[in-house]
N, C-alpha and C. Protein backbone atom coordinates (compact mmCIF):
# COMPACT_ATOMS: atom_id res chain seq x y z
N UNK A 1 10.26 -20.60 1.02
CA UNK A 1 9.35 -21.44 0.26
C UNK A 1 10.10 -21.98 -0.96
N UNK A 2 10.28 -23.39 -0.97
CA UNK A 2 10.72 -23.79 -2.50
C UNK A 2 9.96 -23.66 -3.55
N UNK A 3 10.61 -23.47 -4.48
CA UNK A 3 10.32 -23.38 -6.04
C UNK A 3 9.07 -23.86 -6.66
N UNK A 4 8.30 -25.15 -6.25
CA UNK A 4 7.62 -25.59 -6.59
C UNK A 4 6.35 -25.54 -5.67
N UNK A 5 6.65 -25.07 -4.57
CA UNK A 5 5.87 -24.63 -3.43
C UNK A 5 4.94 -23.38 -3.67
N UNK A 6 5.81 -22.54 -4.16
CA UNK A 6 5.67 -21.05 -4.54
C UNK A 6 4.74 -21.34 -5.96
N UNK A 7 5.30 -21.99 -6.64
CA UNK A 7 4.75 -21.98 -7.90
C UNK A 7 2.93 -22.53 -8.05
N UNK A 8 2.82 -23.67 -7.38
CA UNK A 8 1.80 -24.20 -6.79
C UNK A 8 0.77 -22.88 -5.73
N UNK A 9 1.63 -22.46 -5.22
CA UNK A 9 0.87 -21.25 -4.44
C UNK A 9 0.44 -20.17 -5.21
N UNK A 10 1.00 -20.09 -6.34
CA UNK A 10 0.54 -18.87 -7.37
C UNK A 10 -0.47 -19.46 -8.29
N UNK A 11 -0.81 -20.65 -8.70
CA UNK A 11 -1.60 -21.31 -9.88
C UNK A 11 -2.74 -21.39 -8.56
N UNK A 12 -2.96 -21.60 -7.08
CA UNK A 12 -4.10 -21.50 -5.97
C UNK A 12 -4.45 -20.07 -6.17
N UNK A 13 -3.63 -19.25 -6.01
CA UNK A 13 -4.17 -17.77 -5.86
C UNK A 13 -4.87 -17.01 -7.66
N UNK A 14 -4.18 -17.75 -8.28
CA UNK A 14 -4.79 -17.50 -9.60
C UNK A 14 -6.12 -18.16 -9.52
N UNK A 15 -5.97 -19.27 -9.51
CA UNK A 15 -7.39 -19.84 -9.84
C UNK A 15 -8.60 -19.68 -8.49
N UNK A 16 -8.47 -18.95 -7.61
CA UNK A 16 -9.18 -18.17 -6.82
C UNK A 16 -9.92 -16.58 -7.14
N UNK A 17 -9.13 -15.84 -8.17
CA UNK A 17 -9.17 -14.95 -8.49
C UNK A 17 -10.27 -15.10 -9.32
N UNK A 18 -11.27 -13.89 -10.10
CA UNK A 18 -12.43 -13.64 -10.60
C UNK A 18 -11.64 -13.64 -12.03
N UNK A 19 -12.80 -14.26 -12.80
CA UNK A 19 -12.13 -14.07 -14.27
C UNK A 19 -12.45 -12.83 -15.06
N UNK A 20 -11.90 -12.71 -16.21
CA UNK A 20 -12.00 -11.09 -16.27
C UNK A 20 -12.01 -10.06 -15.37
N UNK A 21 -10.84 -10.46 -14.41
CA UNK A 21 -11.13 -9.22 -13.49
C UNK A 21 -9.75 -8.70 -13.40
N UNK A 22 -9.42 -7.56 -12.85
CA UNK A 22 -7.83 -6.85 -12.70
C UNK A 22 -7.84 -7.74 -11.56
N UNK A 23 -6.76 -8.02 -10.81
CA UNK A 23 -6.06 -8.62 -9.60
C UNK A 23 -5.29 -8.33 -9.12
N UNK A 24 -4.59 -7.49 -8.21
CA UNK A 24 -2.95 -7.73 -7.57
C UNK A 24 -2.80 -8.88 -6.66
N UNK A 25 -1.91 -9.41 -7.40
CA UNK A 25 -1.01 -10.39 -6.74
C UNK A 25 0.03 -10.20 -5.58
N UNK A 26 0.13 -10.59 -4.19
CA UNK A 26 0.98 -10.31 -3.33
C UNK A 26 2.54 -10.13 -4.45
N UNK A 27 3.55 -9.50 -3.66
CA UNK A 27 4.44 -9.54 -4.62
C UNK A 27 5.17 -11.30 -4.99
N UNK A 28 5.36 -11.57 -3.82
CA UNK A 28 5.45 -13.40 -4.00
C UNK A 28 4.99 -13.82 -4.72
N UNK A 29 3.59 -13.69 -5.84
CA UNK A 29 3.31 -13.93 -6.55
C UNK A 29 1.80 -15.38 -5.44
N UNK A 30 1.73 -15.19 -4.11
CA UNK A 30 1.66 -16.12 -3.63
C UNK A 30 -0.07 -15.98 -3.33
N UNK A 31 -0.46 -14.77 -2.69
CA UNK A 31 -2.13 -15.27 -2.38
C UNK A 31 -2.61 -13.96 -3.22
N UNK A 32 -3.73 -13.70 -3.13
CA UNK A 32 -4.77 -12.81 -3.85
C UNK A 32 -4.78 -11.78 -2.89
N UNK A 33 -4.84 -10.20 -3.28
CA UNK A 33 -4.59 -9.21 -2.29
C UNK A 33 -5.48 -8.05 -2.89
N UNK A 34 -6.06 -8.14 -3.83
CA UNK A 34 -7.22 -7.01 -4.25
C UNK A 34 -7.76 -7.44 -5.90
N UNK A 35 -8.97 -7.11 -6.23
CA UNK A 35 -9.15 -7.42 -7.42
C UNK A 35 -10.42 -6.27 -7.77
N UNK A 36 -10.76 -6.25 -8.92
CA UNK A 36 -11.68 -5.10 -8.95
C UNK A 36 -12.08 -5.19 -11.09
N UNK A 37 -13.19 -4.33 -11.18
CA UNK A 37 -14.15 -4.68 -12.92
C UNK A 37 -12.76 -4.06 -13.27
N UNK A 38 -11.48 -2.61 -12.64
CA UNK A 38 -11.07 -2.06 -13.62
C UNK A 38 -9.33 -2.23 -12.82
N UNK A 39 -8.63 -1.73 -13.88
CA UNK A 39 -7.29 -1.40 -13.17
C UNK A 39 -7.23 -0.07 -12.01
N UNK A 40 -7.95 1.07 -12.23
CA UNK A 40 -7.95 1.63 -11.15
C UNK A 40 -8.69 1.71 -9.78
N UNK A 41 -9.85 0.37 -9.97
CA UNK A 41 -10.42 0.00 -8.85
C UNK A 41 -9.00 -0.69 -7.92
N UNK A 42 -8.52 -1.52 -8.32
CA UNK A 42 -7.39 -2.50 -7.71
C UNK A 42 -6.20 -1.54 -7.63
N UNK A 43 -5.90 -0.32 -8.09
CA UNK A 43 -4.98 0.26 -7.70
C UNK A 43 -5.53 1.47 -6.92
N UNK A 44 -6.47 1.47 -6.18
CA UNK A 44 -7.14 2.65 -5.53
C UNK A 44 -7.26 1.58 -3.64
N UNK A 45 -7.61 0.11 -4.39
CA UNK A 45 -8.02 -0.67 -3.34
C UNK A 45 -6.59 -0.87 -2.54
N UNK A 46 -5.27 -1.06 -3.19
CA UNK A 46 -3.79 -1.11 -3.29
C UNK A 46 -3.84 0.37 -1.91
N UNK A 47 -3.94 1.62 -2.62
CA UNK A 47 -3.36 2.78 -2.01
C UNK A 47 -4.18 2.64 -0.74
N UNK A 48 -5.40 2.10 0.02
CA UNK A 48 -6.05 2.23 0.61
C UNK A 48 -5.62 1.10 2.13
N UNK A 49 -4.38 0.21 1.41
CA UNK A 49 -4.65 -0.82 2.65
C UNK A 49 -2.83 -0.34 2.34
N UNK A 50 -2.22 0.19 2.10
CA UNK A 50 -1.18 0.73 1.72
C UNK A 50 0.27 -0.02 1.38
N UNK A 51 -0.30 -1.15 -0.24
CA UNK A 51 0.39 -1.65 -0.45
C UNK A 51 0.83 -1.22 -1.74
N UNK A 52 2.09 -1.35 -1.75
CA UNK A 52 2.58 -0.66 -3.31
C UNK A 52 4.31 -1.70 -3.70
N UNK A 53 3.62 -2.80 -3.65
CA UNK A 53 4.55 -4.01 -4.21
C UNK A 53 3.87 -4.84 -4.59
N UNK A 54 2.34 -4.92 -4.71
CA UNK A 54 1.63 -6.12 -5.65
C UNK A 54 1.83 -6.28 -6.80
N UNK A 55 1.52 -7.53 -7.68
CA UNK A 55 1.39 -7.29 -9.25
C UNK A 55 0.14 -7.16 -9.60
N UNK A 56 -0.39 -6.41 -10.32
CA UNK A 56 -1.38 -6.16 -11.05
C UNK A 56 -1.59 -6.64 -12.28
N UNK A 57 -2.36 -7.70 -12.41
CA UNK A 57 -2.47 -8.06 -13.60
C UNK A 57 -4.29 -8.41 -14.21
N UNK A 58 -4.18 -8.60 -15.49
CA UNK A 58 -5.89 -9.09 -15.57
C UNK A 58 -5.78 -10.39 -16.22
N UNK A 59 -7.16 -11.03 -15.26
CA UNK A 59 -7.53 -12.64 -15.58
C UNK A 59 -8.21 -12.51 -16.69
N UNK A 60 -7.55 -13.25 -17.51
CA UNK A 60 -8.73 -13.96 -18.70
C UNK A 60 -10.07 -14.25 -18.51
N UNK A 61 -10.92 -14.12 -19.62
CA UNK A 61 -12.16 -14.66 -19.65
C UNK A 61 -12.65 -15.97 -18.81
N UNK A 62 -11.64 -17.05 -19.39
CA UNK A 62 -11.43 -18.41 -18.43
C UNK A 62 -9.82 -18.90 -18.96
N UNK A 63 -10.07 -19.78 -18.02
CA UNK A 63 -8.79 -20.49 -17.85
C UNK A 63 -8.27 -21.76 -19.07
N UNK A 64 -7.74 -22.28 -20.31
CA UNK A 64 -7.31 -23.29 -20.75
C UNK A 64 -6.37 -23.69 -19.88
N UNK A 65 -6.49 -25.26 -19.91
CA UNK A 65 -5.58 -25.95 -19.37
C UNK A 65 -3.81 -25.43 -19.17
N UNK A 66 -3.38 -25.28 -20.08
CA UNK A 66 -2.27 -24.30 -20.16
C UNK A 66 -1.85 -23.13 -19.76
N UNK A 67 -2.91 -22.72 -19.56
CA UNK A 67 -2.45 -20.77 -19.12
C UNK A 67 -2.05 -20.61 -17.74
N UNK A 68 -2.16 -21.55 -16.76
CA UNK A 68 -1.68 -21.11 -15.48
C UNK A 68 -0.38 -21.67 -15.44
């Protein structure tokens, strides 16, 4: 996947994602792969489908133009 392909595929999977919510991110950074109210919901949901290379991160309240 090129550079801008990928990058575009991560600002789709972000802005799919629940706001204020924890998320893991495939490691590609590319589609949405668990999300949950806390960090150990999404890292419990992680051990359960038995992935342990996502990123885990949490969405903002909402989105400004800038942040993705």
């Amino acid at each position: 996947m090129k550079r801008n392909e990928q990058i575009d595929a991560r600002i789709a999977a972000l802005l799919t994602a629940p706001l204020n919510a924890w998320v893991a991110l495939s490691d590609d950074e590319t589609r949405l792969v668990a999300h949950g109210a806390t960090y150990q919901d999404v890292v419990e949901k992680l051990e359960k489908i038995g992935d342990d290379t996502s990123i885990i991160l949490k969405t903002p309240p909402s989105w400004i133009p800038l942040a993705v």
